[in-house]
N, C-alpha and C. Protein backbone atom coordinates (compact mmCIF):
# COMPACT_ATOMS: atom_id res chain seq x y z
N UNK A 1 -11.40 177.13 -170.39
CA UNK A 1 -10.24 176.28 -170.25
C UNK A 1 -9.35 176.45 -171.48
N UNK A 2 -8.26 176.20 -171.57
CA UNK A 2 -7.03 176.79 -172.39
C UNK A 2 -6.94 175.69 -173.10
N UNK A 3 -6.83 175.56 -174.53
CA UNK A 3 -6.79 174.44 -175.49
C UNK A 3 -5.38 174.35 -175.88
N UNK A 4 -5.11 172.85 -176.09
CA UNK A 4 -4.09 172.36 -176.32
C UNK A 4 -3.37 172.83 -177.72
N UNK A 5 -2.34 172.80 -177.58
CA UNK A 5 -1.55 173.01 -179.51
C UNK A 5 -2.07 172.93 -180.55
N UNK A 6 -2.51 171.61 -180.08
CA UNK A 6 -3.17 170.12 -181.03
C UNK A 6 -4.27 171.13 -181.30
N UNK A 7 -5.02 171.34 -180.52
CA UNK A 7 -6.59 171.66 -180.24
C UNK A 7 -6.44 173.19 -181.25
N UNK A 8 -5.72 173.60 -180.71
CA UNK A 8 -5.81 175.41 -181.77
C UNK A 8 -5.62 175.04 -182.99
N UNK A 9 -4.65 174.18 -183.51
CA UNK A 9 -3.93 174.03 -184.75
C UNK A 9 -5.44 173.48 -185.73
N UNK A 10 -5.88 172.39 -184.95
CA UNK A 10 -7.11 172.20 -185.48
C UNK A 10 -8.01 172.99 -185.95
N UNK A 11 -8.71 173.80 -184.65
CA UNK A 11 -9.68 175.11 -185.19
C UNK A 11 -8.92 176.13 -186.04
N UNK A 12 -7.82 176.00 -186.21
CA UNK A 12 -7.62 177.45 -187.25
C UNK A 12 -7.36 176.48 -188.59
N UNK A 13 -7.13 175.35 -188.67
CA UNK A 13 -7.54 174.72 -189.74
C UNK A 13 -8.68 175.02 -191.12
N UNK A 14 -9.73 175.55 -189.97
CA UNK A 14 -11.05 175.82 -190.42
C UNK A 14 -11.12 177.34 -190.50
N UNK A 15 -9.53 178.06 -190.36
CA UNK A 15 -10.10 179.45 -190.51
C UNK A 15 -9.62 180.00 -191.25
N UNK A 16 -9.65 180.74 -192.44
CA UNK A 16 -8.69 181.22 -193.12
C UNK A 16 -8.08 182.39 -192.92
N UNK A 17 -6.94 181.89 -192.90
CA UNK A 17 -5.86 183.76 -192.98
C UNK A 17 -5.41 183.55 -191.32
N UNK A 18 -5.90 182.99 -190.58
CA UNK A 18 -5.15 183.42 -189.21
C UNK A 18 -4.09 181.77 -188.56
N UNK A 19 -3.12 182.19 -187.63
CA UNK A 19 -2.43 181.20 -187.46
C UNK A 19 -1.90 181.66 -186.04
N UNK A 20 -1.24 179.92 -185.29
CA UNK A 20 -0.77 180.20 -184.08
C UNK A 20 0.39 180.87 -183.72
N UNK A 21 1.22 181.74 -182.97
CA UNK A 21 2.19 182.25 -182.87
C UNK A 21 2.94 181.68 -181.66
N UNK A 22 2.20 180.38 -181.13
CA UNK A 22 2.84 179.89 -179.74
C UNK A 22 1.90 180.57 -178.53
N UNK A 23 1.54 182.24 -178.82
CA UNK A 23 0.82 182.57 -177.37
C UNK A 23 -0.24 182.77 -178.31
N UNK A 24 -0.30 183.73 -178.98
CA UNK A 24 -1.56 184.08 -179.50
C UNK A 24 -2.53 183.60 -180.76
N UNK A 25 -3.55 183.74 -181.52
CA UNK A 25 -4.34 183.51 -182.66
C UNK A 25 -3.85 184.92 -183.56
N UNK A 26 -3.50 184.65 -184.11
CA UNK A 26 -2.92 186.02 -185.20
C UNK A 26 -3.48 186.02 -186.07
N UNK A 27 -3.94 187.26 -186.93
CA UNK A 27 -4.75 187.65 -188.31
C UNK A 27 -3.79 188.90 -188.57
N UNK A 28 -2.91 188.52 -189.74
CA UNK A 28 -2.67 190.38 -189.98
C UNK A 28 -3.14 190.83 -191.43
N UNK A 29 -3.41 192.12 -191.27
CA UNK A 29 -4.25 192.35 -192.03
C UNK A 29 -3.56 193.64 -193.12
N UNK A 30 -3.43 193.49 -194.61
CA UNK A 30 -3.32 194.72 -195.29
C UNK A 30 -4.04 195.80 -195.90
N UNK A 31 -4.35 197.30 -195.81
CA UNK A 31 -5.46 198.20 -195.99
C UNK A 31 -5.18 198.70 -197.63
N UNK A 32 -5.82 199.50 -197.80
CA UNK A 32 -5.55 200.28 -199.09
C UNK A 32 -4.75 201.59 -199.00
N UNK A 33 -5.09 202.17 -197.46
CA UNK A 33 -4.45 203.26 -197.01
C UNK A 33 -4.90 203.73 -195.45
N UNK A 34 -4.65 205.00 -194.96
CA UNK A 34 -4.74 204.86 -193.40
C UNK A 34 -6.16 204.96 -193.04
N UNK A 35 -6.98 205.40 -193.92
CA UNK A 35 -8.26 205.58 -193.95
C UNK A 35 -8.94 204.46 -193.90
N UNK A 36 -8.87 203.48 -194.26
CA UNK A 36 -9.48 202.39 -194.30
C UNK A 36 -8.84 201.34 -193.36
N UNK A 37 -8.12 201.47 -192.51
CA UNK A 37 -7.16 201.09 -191.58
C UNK A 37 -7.98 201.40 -190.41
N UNK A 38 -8.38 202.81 -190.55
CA UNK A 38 -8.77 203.04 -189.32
C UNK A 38 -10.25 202.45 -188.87
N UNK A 39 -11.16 202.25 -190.24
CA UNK A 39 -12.21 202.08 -190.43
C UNK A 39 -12.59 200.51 -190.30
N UNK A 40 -11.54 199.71 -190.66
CA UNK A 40 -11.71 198.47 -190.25
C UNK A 40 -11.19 198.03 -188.68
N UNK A 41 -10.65 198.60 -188.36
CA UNK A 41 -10.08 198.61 -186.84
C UNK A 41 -11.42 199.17 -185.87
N UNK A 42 -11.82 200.02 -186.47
CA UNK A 42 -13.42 200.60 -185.34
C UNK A 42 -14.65 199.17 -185.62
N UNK A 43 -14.48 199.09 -186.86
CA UNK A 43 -15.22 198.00 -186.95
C UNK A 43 -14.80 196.43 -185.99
N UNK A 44 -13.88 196.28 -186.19
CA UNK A 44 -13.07 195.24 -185.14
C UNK A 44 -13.81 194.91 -184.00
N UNK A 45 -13.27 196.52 -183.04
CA UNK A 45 -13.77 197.08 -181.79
C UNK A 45 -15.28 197.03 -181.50
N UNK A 46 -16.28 196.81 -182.38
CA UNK A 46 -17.27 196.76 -181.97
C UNK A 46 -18.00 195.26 -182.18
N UNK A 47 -17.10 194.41 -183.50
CA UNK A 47 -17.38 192.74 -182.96
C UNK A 47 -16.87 192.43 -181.62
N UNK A 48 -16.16 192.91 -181.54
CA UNK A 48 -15.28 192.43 -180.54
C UNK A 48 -16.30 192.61 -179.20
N UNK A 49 -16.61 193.86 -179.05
CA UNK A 49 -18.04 194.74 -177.83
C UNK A 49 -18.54 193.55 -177.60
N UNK A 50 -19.17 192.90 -179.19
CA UNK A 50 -20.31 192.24 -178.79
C UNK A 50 -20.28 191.03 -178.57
N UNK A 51 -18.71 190.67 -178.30
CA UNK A 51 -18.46 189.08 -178.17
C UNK A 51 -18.18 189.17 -176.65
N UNK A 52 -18.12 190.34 -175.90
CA UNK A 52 -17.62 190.29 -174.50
C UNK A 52 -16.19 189.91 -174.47
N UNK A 53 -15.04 189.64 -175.58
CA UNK A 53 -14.21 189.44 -175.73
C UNK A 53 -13.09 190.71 -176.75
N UNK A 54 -11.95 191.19 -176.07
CA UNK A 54 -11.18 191.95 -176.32
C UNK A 54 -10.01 191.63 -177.17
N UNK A 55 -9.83 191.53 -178.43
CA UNK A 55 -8.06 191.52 -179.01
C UNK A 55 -7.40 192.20 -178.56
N UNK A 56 -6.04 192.52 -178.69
CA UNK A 56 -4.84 193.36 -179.15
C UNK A 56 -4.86 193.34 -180.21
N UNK A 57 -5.07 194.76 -180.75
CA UNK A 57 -4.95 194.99 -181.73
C UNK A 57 -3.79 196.17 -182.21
N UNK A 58 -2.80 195.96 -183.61
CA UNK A 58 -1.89 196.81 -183.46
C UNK A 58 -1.95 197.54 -185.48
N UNK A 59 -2.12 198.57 -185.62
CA UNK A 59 -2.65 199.68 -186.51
C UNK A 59 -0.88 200.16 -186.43
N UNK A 60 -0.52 200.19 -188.02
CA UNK A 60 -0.38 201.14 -188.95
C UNK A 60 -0.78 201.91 -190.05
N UNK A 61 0.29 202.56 -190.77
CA UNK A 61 -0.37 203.12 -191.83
C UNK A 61 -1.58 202.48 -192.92
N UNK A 62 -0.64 201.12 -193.58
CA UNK A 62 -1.50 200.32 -194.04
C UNK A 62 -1.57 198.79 -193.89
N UNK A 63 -1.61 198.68 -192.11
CA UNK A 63 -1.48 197.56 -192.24
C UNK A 63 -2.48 197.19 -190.47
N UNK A 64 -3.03 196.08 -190.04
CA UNK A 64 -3.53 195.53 -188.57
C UNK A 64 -3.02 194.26 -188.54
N UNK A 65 -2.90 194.42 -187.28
CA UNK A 65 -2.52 192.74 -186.67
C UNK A 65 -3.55 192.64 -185.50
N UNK A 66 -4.13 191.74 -185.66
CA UNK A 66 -5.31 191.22 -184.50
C UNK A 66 -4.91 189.53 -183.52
N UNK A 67 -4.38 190.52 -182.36
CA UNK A 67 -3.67 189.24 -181.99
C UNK A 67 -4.80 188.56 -180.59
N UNK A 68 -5.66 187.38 -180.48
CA UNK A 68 -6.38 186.99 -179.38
C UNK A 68 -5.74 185.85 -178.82
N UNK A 69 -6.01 185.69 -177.45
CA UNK A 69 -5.65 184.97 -176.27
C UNK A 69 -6.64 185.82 -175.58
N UNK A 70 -7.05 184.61 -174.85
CA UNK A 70 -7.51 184.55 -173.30
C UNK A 70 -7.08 185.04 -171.93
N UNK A 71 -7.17 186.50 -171.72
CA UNK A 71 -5.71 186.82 -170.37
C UNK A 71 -5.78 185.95 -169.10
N UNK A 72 -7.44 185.57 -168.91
CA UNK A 72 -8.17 185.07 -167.44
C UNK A 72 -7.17 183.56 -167.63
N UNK A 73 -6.91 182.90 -168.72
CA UNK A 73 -6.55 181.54 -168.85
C UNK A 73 -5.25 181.51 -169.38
N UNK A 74 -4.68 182.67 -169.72
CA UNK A 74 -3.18 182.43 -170.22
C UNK A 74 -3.09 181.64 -171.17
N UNK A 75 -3.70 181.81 -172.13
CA UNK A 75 -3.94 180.92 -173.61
C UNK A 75 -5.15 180.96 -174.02
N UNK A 76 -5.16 180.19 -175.37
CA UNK A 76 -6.35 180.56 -176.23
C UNK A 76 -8.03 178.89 -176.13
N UNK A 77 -8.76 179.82 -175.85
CA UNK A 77 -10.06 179.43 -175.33
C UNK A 77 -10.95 179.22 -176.45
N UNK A 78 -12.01 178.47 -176.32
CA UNK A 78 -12.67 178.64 -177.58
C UNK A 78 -13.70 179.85 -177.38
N UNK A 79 -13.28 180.69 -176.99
CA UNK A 79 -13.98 182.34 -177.23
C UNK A 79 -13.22 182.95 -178.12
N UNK A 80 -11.94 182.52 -177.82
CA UNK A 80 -10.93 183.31 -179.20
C UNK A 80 -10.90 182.85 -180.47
N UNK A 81 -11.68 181.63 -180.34
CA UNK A 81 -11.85 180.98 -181.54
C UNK A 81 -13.17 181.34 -182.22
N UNK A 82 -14.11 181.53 -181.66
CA UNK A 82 -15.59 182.05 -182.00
C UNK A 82 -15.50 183.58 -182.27
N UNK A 83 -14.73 184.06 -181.62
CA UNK A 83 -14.38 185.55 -182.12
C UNK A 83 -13.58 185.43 -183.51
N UNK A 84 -12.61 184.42 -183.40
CA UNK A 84 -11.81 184.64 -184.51
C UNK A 84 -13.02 184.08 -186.10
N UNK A 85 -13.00 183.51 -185.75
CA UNK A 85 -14.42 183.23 -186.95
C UNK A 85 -15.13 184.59 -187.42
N UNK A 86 -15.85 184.70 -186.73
CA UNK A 86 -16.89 185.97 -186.67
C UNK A 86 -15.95 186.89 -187.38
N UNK A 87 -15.11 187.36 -186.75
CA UNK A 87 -13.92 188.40 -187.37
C UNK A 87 -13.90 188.46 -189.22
N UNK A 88 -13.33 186.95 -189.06
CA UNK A 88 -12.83 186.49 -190.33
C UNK A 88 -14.27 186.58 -191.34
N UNK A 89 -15.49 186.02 -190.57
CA UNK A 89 -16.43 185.93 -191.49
C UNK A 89 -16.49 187.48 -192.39
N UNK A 90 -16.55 188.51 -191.30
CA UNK A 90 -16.60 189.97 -191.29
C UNK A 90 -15.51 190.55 -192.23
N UNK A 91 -14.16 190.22 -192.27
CA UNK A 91 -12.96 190.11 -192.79
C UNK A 91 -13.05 190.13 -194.47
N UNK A 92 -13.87 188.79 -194.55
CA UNK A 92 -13.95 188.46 -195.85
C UNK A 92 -14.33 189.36 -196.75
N UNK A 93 -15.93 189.57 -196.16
CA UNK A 93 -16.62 190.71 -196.86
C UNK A 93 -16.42 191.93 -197.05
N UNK A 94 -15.45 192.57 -196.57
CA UNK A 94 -14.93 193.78 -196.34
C UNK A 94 -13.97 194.36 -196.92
N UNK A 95 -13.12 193.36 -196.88
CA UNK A 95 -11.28 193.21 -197.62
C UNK A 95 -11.80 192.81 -199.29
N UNK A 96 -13.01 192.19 -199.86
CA UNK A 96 -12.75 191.71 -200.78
C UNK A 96 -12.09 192.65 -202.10
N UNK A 97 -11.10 192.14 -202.51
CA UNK A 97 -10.27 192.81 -203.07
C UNK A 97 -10.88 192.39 -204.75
């Protein structure tokens, strides 16, 4: 079921780095270069495998945007929210700069 404004604004409260865009849960992300762009993006793709849940995801040189919504519900579910966590948890450790 598709969560309210209210309801997203809340859970990303608790998330750091990502925010609502009106349709989607957004995370964008900056690399060191294309190499590591690409490498965190495969990594993405395979939390993602294992959540049964798919982003859009959009890759440049040094940069990702990981955009989730729900397509079955036309808005964001708390699967996009449990993904978005997981992500971020993953995120953290990875990016630490």
């Amino acid at each position: 079921m598709a969560m309210t404004k209210e309801e997203i604004e809340k859970e990303l409260s608790q998330i750091k780095n990502w925010y609502y865009d009106g349709k989607y849960i957004v995370r964008d992300i900056e690399t060191k270069n294309f190499k590591e762009t690409m490498i965190v993006v495969n990594l993405i793709a395979g939390i993602s495998e294992a959540h049964f849940h798919h982003p859009d995801v959009e890759f440049g040189y040094k940069k990702i945007k990981i955009k989730l919504m729900t397509h079955s519900e036309n808005g964001i579910t708390k699967k996009d929210i449990e993904l978005a966590k997981d992500l971020e948890n993953f995120l953290g450790k990875i990016l630490q700069r």
